[in-house]
N, C-alpha and C. Protein backbone atom coordinates (compact mmCIF):
# COMPACT_ATOMS: atom_id res chain seq x y z
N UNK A 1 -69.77 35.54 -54.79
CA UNK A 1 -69.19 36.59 -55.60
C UNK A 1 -69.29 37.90 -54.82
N UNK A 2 -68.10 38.37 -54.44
CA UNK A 2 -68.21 39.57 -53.60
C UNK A 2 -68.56 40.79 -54.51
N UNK A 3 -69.05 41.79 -53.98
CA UNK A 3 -69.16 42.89 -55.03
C UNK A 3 -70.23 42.56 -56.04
N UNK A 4 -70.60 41.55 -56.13
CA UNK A 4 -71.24 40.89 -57.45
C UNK A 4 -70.61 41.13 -58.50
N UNK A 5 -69.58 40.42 -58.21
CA UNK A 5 -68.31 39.86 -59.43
C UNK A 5 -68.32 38.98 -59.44
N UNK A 6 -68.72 38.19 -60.96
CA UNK A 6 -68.48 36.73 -61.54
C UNK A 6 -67.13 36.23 -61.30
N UNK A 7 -66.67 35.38 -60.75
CA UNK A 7 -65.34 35.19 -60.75
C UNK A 7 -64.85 34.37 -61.94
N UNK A 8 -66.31 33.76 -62.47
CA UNK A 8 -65.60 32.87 -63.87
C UNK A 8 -65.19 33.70 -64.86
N UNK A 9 -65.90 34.68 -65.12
CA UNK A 9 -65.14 35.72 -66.11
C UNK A 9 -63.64 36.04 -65.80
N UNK A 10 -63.23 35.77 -65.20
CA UNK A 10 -61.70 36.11 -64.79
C UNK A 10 -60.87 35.15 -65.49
N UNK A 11 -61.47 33.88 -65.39
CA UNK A 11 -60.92 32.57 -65.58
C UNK A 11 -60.74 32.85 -67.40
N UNK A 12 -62.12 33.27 -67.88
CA UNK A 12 -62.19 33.32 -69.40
C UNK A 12 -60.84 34.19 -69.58
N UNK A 13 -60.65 35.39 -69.26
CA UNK A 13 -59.53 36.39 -69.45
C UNK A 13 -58.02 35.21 -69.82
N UNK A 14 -57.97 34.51 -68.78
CA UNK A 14 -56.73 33.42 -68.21
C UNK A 14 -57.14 33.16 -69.70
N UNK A 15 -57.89 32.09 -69.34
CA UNK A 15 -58.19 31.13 -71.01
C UNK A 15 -57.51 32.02 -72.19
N UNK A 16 -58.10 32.93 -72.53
CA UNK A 16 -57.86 33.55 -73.50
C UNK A 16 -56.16 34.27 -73.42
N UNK A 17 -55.95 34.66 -72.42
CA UNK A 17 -54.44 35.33 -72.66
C UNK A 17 -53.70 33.91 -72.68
N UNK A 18 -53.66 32.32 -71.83
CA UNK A 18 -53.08 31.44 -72.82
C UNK A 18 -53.14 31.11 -74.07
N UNK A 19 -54.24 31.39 -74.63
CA UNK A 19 -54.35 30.81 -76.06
C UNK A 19 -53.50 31.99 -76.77
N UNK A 20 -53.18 33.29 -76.24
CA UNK A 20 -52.53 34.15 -77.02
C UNK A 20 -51.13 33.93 -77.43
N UNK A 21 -51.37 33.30 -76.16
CA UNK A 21 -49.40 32.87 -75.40
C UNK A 21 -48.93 31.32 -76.91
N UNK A 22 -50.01 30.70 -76.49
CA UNK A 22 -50.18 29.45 -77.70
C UNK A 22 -49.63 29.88 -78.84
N UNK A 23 -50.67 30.84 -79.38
CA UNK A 23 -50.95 31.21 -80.73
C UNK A 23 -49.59 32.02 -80.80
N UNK A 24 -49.16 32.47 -80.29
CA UNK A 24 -47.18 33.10 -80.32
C UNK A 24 -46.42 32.66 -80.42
N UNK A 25 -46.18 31.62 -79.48
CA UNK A 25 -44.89 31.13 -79.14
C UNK A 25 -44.70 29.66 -79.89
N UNK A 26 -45.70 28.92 -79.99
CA UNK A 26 -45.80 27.60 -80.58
C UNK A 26 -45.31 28.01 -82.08
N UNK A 27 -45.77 28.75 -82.97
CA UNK A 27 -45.27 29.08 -84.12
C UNK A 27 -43.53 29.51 -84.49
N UNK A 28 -43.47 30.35 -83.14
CA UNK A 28 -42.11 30.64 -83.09
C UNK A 28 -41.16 29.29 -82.75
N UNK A 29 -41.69 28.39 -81.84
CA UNK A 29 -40.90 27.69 -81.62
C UNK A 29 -40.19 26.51 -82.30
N UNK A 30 -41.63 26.42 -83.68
CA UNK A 30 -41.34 25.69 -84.93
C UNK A 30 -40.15 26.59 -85.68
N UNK A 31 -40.63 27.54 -86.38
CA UNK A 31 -39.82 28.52 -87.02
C UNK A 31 -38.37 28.48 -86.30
N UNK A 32 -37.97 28.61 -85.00
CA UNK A 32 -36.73 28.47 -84.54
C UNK A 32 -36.34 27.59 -85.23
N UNK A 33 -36.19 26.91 -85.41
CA UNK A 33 -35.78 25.47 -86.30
C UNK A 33 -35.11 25.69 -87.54
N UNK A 34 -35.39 26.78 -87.96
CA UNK A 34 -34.64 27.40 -89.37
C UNK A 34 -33.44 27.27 -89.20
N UNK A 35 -33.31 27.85 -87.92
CA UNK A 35 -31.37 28.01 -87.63
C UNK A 35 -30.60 27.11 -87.65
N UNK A 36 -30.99 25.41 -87.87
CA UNK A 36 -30.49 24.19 -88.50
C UNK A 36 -29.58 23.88 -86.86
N UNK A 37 -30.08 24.43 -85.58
CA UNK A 37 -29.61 24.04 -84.88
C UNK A 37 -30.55 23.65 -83.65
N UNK A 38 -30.25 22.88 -82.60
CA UNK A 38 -31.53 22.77 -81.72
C UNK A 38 -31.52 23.64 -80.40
N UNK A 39 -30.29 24.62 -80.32
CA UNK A 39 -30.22 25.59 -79.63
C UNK A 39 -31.41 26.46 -79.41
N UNK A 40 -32.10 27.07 -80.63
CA UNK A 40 -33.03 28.16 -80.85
C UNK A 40 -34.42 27.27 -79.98
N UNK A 41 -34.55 26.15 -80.01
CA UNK A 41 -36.55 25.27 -79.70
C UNK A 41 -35.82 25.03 -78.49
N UNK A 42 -34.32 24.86 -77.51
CA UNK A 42 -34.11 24.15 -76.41
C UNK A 42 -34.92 25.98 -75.75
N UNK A 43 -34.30 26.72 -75.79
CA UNK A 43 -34.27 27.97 -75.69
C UNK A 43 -36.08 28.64 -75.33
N UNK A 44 -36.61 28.34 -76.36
CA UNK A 44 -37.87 29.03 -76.38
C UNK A 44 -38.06 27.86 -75.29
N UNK A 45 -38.33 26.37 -75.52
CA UNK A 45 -39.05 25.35 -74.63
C UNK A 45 -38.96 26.03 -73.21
N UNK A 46 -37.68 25.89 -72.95
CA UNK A 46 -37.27 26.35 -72.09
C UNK A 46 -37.86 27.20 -70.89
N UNK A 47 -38.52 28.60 -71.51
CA UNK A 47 -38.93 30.00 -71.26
C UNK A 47 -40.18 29.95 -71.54
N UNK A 48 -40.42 29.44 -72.14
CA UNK A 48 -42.27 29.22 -72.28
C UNK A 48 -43.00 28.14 -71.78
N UNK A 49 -42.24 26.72 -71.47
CA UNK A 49 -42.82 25.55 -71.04
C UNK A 49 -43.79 25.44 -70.04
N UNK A 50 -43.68 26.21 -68.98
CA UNK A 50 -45.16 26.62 -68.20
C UNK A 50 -45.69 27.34 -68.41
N UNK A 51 -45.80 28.36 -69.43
CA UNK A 51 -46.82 29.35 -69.62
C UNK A 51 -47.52 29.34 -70.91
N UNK A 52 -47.13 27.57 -71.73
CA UNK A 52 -47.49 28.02 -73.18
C UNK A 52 -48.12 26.42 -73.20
N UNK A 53 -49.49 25.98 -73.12
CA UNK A 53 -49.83 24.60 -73.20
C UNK A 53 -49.67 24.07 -74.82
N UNK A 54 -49.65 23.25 -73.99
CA UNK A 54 -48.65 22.35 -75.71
C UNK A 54 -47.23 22.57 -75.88
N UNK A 55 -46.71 23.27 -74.73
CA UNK A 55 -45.27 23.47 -75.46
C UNK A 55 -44.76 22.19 -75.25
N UNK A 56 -44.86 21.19 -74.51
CA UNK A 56 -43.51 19.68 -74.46
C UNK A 56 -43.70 19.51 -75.52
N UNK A 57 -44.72 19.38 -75.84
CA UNK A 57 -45.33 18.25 -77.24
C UNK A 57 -44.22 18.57 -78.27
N UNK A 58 -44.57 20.29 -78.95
CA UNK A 58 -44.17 20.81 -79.71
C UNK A 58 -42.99 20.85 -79.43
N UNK A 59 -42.38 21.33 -78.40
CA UNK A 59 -40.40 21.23 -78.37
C UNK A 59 -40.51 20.16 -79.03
N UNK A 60 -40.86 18.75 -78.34
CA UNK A 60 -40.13 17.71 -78.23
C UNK A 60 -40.20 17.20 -80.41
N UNK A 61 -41.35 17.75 -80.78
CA UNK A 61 -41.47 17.35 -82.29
C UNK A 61 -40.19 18.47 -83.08
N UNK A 62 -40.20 19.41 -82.57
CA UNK A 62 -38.89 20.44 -83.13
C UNK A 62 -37.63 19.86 -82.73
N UNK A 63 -37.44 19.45 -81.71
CA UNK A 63 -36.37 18.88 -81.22
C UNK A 63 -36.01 17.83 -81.70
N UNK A 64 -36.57 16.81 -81.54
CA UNK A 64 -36.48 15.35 -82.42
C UNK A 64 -36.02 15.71 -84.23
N UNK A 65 -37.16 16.50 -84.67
CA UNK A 65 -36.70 17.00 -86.20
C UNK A 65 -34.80 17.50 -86.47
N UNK A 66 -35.27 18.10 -85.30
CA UNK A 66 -33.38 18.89 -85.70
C UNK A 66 -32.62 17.81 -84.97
N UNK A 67 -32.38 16.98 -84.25
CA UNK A 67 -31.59 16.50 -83.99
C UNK A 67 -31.42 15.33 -85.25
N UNK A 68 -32.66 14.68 -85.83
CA UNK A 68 -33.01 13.70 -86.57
C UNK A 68 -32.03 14.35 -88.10
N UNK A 69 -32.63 15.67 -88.51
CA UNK A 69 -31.82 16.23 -89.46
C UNK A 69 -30.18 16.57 -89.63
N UNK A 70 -30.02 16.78 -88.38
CA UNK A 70 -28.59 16.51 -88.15
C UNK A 70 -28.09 15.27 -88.31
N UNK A 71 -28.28 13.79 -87.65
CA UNK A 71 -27.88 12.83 -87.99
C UNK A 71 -27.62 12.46 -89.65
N UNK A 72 -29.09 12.19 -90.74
CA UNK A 72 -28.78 12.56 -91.71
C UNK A 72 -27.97 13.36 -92.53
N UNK A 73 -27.65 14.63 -91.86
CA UNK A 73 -27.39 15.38 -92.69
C UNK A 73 -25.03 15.12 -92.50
N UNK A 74 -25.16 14.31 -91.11
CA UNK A 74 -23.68 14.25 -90.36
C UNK A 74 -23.10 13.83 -91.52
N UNK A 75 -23.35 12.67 -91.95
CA UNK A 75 -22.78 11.55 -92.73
C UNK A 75 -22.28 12.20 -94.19
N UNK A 76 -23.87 13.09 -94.68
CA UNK A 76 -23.62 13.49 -95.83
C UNK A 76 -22.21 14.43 -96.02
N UNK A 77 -21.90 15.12 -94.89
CA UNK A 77 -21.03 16.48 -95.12
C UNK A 77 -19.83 15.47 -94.95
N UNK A 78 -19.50 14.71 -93.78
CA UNK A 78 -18.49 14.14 -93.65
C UNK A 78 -18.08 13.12 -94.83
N UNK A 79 -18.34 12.63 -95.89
CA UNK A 79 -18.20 11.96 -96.94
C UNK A 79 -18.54 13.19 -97.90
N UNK A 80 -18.95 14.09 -97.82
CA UNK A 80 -19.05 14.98 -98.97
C UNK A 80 -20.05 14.46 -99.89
N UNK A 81 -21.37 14.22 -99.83
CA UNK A 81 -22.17 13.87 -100.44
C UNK A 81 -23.19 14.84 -100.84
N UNK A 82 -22.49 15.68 -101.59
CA UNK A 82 -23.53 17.32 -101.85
C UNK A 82 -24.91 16.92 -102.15
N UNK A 83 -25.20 16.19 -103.33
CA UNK A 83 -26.24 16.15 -103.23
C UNK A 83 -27.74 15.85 -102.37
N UNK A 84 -26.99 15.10 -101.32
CA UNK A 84 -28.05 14.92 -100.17
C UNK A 84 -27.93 15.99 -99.33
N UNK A 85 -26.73 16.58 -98.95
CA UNK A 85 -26.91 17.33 -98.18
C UNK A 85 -27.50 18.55 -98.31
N UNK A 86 -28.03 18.95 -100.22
CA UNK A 86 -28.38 20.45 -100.56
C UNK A 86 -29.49 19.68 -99.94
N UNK A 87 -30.43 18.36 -100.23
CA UNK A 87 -31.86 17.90 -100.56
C UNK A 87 -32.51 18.13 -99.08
N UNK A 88 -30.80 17.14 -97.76
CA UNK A 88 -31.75 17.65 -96.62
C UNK A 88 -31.72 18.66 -96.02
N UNK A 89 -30.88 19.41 -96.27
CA UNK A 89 -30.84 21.01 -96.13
C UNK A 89 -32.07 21.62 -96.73
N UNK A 90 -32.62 21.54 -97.91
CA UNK A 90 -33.67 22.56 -98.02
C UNK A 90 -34.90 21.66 -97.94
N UNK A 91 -34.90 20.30 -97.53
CA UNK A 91 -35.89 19.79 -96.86
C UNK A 91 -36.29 20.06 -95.76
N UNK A 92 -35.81 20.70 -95.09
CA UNK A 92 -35.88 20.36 -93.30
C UNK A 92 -36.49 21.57 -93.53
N UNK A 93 -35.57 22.89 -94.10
CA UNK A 93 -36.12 24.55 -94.29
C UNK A 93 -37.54 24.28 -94.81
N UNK A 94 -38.01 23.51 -95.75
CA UNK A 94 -39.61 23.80 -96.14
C UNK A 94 -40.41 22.89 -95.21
N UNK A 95 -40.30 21.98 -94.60
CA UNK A 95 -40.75 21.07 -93.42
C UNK A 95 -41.00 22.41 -92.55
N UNK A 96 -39.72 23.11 -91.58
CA UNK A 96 -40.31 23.54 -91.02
C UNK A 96 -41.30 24.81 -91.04
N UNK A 97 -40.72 25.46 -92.53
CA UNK A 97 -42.02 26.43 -93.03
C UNK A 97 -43.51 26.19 -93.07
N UNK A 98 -43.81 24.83 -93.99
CA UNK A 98 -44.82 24.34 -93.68
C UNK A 98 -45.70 23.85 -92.19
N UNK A 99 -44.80 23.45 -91.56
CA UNK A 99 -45.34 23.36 -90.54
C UNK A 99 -45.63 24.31 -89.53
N UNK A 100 -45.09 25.20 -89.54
CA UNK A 100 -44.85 26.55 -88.51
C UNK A 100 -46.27 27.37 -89.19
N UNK A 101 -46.31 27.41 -90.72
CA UNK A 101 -47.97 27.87 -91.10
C UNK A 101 -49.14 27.13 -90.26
N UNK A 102 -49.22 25.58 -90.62
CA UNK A 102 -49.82 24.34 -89.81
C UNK A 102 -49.74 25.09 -88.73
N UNK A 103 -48.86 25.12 -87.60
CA UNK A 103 -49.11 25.36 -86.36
C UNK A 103 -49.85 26.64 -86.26
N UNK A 104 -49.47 27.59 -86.91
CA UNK A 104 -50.29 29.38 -86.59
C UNK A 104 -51.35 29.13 -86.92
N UNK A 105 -51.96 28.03 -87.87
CA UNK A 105 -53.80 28.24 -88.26
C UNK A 105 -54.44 26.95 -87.73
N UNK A 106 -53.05 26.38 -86.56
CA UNK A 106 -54.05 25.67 -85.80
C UNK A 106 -54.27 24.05 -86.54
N UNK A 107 -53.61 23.87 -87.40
CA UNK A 107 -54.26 22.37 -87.91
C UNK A 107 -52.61 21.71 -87.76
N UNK A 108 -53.20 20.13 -87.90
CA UNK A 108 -52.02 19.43 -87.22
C UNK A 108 -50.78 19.47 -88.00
N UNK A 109 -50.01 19.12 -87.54
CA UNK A 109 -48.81 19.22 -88.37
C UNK A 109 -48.10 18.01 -88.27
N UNK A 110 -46.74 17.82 -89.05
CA UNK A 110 -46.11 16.33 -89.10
C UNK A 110 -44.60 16.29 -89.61
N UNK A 111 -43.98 16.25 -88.61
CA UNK A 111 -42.36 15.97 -89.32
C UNK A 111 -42.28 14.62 -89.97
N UNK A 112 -41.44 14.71 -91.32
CA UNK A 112 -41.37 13.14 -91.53
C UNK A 112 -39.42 13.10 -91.11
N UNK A 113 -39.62 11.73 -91.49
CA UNK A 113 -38.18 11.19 -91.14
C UNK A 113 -37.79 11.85 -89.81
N UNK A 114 -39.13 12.06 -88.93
CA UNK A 114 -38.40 12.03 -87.49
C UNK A 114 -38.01 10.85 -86.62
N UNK A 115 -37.60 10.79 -85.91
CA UNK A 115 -36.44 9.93 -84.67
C UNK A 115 -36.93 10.55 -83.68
N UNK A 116 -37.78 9.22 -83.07
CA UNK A 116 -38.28 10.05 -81.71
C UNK A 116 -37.15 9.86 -80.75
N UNK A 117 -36.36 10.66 -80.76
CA UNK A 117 -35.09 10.32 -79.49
C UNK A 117 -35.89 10.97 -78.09
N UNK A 118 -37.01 11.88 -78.07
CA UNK A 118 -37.69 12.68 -77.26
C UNK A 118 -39.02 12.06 -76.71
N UNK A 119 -39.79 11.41 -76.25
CA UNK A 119 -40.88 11.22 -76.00
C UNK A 119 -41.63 11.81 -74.97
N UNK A 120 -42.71 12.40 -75.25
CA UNK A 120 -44.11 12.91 -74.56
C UNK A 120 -44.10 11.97 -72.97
């Protein structure tokens, strides 16, 4: 240690400004998902994927969701089947509300009726 500077304390700084990066962007990248398109999670993944640990994971569970919700939701509009389509329409919106809380306080989270078209 030159100077008598700890160099691990530096490392803690790192540690900690990723977990900031975490605690930001992972929430946002759920929440993108609102926009009922997979544009908004390709986007963040994208721009954060090396600087935000955990981001594949999490794209790939946002990603899978919206693409998965789209399939469902294709059929309904194209046959005109309102009633499924209000159910998975404001299903998917409280899925990803709930989960985007889940992700900001840190405890696990879970899409249902996902389609892993994406794998880890």
């Amino acid at each position: 240690a030159a100077l008598d500077v700890d160099f691990e304390i530096l490392n803690i700084y790192e540690d900690d400004r990723n977990h900031d990066e975490a605690k930001k962007w992972l929430p946002l990248l759920h929440l993108s998902g609102l926009l009922l398109t997979i544009v908004a999670p390709i986007i963040v993944w994208i721009w954060k994927k090396n600087k935000v640990e955990n981001m594949k994971n999490h794209a790939y569970d946002v990603i899978n969701f919206q693409l998965s919700m789209s399939l469902y939701l294709l059929p309904c509009l194209l046959f005109s089947i309102h009633p499924f389509t209000v159910f998975f329409a404001v299903f998917s919106q409280i899925i990803i509300i709930i989960n985007t809380v889940k992700v900001n306080n840190g405890q696990p989270y879970k899409y249902p009726l996902n389609i892993k078209f994406l794998k880890p």
